[in-house]
Protein backbone atom coordinates (compact mmCIF):
# COMPACT_ATOMS: atom_id res chain seq x y z
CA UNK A 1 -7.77 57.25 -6.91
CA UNK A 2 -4.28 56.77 -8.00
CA UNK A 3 -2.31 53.27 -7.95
CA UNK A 4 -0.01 54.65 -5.09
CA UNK A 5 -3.33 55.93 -3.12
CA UNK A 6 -5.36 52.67 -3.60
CA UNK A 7 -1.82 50.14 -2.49
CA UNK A 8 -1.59 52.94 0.69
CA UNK A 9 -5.64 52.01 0.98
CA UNK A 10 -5.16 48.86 0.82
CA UNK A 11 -2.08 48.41 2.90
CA UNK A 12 -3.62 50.53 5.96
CA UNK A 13 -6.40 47.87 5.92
CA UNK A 14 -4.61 44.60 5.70
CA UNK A 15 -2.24 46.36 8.76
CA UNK A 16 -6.01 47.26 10.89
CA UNK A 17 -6.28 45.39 13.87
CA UNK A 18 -9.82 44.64 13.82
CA UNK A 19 -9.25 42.80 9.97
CA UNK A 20 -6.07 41.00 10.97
CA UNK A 21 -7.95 39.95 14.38
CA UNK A 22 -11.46 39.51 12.62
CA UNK A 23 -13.74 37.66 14.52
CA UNK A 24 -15.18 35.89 11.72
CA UNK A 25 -14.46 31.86 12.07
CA UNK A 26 -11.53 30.76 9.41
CA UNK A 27 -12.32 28.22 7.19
CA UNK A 28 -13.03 24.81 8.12
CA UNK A 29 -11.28 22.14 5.34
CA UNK A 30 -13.04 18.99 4.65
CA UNK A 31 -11.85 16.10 6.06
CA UNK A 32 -12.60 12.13 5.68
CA UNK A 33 -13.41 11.90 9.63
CA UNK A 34 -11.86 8.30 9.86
CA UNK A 35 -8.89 9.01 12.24
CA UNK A 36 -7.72 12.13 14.33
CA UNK A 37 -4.38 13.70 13.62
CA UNK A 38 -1.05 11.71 15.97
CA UNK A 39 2.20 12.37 16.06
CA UNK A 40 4.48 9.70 16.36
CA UNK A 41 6.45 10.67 18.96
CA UNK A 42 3.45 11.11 21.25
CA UNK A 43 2.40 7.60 21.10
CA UNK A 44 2.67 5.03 23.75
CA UNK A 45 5.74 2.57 22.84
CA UNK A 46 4.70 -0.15 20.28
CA UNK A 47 7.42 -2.97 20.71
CA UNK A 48 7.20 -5.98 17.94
CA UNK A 49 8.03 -9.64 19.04
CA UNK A 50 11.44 -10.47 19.97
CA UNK A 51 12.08 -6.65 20.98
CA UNK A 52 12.28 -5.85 16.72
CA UNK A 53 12.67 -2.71 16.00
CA UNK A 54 11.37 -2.78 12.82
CA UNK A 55 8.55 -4.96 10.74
CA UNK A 56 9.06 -5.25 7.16
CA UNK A 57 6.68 -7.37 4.64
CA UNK A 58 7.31 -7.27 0.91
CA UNK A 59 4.24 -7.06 -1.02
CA UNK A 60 3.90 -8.47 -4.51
CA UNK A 61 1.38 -7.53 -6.69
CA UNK A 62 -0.14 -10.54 -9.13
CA UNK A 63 -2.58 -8.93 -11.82
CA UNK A 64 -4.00 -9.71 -14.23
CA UNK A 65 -5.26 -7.21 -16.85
CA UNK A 66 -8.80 -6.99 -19.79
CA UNK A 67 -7.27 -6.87 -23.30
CA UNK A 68 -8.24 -4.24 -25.21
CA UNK A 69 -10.07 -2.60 -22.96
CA UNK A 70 -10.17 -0.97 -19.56
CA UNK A 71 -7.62 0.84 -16.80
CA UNK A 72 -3.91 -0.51 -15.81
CA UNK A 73 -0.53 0.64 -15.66
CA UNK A 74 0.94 1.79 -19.43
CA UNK A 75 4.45 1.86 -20.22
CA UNK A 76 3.34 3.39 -23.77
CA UNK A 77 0.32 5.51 -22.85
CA UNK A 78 -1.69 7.47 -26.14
CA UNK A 79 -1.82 4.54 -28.01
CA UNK A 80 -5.40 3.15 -28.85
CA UNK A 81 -6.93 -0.10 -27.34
CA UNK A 82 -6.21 -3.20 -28.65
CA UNK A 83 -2.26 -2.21 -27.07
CA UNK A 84 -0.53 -5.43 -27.22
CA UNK A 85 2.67 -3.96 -26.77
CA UNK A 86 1.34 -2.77 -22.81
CA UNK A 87 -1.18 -6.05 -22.54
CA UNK A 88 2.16 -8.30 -23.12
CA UNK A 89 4.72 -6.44 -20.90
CA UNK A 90 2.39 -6.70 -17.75
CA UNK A 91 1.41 -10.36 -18.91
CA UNK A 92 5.02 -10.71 -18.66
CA UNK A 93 5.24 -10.91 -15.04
CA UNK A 94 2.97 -13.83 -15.01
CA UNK A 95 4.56 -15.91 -17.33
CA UNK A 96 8.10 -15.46 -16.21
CA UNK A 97 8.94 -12.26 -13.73
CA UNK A 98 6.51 -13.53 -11.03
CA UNK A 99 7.81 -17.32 -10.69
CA UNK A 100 11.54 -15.64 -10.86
CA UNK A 101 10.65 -13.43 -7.92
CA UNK A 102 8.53 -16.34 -6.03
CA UNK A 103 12.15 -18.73 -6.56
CA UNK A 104 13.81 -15.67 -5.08
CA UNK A 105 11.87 -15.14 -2.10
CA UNK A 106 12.10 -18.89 -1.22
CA UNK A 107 15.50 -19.36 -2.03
CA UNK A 108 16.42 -15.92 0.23
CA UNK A 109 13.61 -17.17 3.20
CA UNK A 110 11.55 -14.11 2.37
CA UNK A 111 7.65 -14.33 3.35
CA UNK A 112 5.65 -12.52 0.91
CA UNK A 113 2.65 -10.55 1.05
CA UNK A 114 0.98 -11.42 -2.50
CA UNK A 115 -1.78 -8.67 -3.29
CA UNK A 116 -4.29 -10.69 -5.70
CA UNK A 117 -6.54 -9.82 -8.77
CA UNK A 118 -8.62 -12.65 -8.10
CA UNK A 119 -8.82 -13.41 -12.25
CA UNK A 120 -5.20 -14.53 -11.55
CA UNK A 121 -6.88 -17.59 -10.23
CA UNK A 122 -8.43 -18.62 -13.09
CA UNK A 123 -5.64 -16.99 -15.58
CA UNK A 124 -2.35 -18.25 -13.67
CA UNK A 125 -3.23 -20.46 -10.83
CA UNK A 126 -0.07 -22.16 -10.00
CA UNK A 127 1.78 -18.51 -10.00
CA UNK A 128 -0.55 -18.00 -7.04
CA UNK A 129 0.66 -20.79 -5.02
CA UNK A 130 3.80 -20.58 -5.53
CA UNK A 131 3.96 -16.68 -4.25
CA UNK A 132 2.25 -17.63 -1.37
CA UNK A 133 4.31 -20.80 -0.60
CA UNK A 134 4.25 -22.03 2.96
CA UNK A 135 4.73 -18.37 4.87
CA UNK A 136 2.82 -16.27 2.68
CA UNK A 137 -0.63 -14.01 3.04
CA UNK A 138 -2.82 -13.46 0.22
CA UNK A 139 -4.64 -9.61 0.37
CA UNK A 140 -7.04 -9.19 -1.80
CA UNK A 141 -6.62 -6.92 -4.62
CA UNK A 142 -9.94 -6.42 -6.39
CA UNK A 143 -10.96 -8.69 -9.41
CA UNK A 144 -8.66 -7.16 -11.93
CA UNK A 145 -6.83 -3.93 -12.07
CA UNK A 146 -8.74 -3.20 -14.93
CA UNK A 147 -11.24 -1.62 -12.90
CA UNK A 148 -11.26 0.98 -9.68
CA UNK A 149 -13.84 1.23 -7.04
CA UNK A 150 -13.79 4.35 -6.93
CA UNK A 151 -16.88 5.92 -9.20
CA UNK A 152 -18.58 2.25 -8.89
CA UNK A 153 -22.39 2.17 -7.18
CA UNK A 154 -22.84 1.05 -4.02
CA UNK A 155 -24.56 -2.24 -4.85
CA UNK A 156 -22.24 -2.53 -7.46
CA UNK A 157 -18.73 -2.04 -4.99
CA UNK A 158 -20.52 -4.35 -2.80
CA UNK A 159 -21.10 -7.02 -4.60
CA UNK A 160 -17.46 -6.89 -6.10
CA UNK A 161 -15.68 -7.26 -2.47
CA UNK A 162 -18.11 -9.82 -2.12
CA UNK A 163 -16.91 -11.73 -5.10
CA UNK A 164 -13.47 -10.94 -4.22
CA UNK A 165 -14.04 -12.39 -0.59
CA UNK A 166 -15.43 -15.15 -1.43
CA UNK A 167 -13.03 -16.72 -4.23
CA UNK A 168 -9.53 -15.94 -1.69
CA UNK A 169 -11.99 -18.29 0.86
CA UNK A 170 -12.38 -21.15 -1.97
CA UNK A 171 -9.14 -21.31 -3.35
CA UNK A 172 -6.73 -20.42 0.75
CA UNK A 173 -9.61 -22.16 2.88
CA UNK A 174 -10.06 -18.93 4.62
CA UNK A 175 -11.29 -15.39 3.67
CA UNK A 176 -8.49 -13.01 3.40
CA UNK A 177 -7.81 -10.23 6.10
CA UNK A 178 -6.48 -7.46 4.00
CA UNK A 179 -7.65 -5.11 1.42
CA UNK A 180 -5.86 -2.88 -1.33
CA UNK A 181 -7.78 -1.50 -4.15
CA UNK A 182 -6.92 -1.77 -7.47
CA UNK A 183 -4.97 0.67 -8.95
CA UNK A 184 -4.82 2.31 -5.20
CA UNK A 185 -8.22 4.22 -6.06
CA UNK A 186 -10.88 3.18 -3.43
CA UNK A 187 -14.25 5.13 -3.14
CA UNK A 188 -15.52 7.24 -0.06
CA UNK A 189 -17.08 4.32 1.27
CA UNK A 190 -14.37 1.43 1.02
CA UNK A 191 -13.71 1.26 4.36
CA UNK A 192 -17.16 0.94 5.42
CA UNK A 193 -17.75 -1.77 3.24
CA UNK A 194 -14.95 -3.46 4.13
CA UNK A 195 -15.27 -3.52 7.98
CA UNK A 196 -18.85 -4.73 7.16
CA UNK A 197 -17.78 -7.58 5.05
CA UNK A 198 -15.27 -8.89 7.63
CA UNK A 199 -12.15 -7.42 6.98
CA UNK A 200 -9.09 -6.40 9.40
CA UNK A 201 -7.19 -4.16 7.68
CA UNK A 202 -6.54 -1.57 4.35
CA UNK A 203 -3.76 -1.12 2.55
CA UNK A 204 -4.72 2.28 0.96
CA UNK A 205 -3.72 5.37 3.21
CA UNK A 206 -0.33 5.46 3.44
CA UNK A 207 -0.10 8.07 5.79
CA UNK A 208 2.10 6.35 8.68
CA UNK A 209 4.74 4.13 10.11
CA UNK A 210 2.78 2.15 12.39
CA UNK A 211 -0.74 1.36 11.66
CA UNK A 212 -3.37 3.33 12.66
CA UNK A 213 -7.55 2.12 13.84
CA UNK A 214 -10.21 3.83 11.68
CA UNK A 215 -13.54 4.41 12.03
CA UNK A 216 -15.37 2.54 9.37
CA UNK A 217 -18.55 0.75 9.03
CA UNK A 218 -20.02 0.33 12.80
CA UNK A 219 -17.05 -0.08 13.88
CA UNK A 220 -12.86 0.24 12.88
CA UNK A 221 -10.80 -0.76 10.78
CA UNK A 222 -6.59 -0.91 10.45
CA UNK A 223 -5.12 0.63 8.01
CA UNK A 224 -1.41 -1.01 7.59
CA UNK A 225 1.74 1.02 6.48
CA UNK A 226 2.05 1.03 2.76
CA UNK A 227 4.62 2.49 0.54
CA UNK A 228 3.79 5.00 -1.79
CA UNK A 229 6.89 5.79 -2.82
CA UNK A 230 9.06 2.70 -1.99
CA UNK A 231 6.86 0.90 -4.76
CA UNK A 232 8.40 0.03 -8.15
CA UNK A 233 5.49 1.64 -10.06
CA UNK A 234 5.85 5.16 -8.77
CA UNK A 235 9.46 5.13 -8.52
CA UNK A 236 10.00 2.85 -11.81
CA UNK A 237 7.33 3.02 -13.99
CA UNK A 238 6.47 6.62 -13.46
CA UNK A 239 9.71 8.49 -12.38
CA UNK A 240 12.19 6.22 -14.44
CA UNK A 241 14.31 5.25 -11.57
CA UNK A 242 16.87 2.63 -12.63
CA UNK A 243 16.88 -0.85 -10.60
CA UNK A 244 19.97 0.48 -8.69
CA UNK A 245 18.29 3.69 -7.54
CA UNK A 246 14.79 1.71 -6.66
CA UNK A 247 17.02 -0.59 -4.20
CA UNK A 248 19.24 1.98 -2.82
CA UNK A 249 16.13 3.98 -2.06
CA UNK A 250 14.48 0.32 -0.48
CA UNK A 251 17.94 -0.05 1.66
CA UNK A 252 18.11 3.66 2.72
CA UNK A 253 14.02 3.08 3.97
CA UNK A 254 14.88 0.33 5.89
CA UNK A 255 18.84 1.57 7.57
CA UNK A 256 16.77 5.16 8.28
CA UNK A 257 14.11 3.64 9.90
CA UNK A 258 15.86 1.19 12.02
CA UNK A 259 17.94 4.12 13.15
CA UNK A 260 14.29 6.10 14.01
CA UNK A 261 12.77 3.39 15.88
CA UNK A 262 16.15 3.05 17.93
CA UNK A 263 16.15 6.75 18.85
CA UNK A 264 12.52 7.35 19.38
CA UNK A 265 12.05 4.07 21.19
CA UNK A 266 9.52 3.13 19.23
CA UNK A 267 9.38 0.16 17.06
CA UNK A 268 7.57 1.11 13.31
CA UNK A 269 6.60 -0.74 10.45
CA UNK A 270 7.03 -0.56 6.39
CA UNK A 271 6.71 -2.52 3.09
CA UNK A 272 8.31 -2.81 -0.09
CA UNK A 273 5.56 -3.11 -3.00
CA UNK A 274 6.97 -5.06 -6.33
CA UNK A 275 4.74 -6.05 -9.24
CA UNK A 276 5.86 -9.40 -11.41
CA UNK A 277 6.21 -7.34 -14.24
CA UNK A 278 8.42 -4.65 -13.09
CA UNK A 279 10.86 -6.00 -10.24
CA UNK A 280 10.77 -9.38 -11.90
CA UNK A 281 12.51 -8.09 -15.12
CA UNK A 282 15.71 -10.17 -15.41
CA UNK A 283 17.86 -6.76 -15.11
CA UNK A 284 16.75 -5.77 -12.07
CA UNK A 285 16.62 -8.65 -10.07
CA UNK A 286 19.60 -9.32 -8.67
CA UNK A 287 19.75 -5.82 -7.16
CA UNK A 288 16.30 -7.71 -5.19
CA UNK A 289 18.89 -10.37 -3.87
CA UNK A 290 21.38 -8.00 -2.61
CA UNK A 291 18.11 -6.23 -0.82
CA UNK A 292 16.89 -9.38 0.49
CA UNK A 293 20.32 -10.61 2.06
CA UNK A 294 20.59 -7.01 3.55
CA UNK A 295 17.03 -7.24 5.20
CA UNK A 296 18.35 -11.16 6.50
CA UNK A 297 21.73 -9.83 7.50
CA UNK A 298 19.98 -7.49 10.12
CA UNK A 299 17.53 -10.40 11.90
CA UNK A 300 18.50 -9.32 15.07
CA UNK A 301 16.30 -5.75 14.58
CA UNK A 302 14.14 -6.94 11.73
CA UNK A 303 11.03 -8.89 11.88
CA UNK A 304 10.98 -10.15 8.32
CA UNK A 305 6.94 -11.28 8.01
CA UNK A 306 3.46 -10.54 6.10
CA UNK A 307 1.06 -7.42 6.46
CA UNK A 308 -1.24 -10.50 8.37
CA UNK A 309 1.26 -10.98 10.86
CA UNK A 310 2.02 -6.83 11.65
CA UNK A 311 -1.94 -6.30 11.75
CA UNK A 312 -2.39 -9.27 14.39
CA UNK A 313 0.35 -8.15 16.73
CA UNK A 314 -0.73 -4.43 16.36
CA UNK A 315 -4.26 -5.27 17.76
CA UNK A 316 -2.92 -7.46 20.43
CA UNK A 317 -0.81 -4.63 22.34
CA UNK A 318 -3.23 -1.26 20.76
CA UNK A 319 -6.87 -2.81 20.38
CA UNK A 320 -9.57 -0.82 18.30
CA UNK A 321 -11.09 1.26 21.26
CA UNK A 322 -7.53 2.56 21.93
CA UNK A 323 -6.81 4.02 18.59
């Protein structure tokens, strides 16, 4: 058969009715099973305290990484373990960047959301406290970001959020509420565990702008608005966005978003993620200030507070069975 008489073969049979209308079932993609597909504009209204039309929490990540050894963030990636050139620009941040941003927030009135590698509170303990200050949430944030769940044991992931649970408890008086996994990699069963351990909410599907119940565990767990791309790492670290372009990008989130819950009736929620290390850099932050005195100039539509805070008021109006 020729190459004009096989594409006229081929063509009648793609054209056929009974292939284009074949009764066979189409292909069924895998799917995590935790939450059913919503659009946001079908959703009963969601209307923050004070008639807000926006929450906003800024979450700052305080880690604290294995030297010589193990996973984290690289700003010089190929070279071989021990890298003290990449070991001493994240050990930076909790030295100097972190207590910069924490005098920041405080001077500016800014709660922060402080996402914890709890070896920061044997490393840097006082860095700790003074993030959290008086209006602060601590979410836990694995051991060290030296190591992901994800590819860990059962037993063995078990046992870690145990750990984790149980020093936030010693050192805040209470066990922490939140979750986000280290290096944003949790396993197939995270959620389970979590929900079974005692925990309210995830930080790790950022997949909305309001949070959304999941089924984990025997029963559900939130999962809180978190910014994948309105992060200093991604946008920073990876894409090489200057300090001017990171904050414009922060204020355009914020102005866009007040705009969408206005229009859609609908108040929605977001965060800003910063790590000591990056955002605390001298250069870049007093593009922060500018940021924060935007966020305070705009009280009257913002609530300014922690992930906590959003997950409480969430469940009050939308409990569990309703999501």
């Amino acid at each position: 058969m020729s190459i004009w008489r096989r594409w006229w073969h081929l063509r009648s049979t793609v054209r056929d009715p009974s292939v284009m209308h074949s009764s066979e079932p189409s292909m069924k993609l895998s799917s995590h099973d935790r939450f059913a597909y919503s659009a946001i504009h079908e959703r009963a209204p969601l209307v923050w305290p004070g008639g807000k039309k926006l929450a906003v929490y800024i979450a700052v990540c305080v880690e604290h990484f294995a030297f010589g050894e193990g996973k984290g963030l690289s700003y010089s990636p190929g070279l071989e373990h021990p890298n003290t050139y990449n070991w001493a620009w994240r050990e930076y941040g909790n030295r100097v960047g972190g207590w910069r941003l924490a005098e920041l927030a405080d001077r500016c009135g800014v709660p922060l959301t402080v996402l914890l590698n709890t070896a920061c509170y044997e490393h840097c303990p006082t860095l700790v406290k003074a993030l959290k200050g008086a209006r602060g949430e601590i979410v836990a944030h694995g051991r060290t970001n030296s190591e992901h769940q994800n590819g860990m044991s059962a037993d063995d992931e078990r046992a870690l959020i145990a750990e984790v649970t149980a020093a936030i408890a010693q050192h805040e008086g209470a066990a922490p509420r939140g979750w986000m996994s280290p290096g944003a990699n949790p396993s197939a069963r995270t959620e389970d565990l979590l929900q079974q351990a005692g925990y309210g909410y995830t930080m790790d599907w950022p997949m909305d702008d309001q949070p959304v119940w999941m089924k984990a565990g025997n029963g559900h767990l939130l999962s809180l608005p978190y910014p994948h791309e309105v992060n200093d790492v991604p946008a920073i670290a990876i894409h090489h966005m200057p300090a001017d372009a990171f904050m414009a990008m922060s204020f355009d989130n914020v102005d866009q978003l007040l705009e969408d819950a206005t229009s859609q009736g609908q108040s929605l929620a977001m965060g800003v993620t910063l790590h000591t290390f990056i955002m605390g850099q001298p250069f870049r932050r007093k593009r922060l200030k500018a940021f924060f005195d935007h966020l305070n100039a705009h009280a009257d539509d913002i609530w300014l507070t922690t992930a906590a805070e959003i997950a409480a008021e969430f469940e009050k109006q939308v409990p569990a069975h309703a999501g």
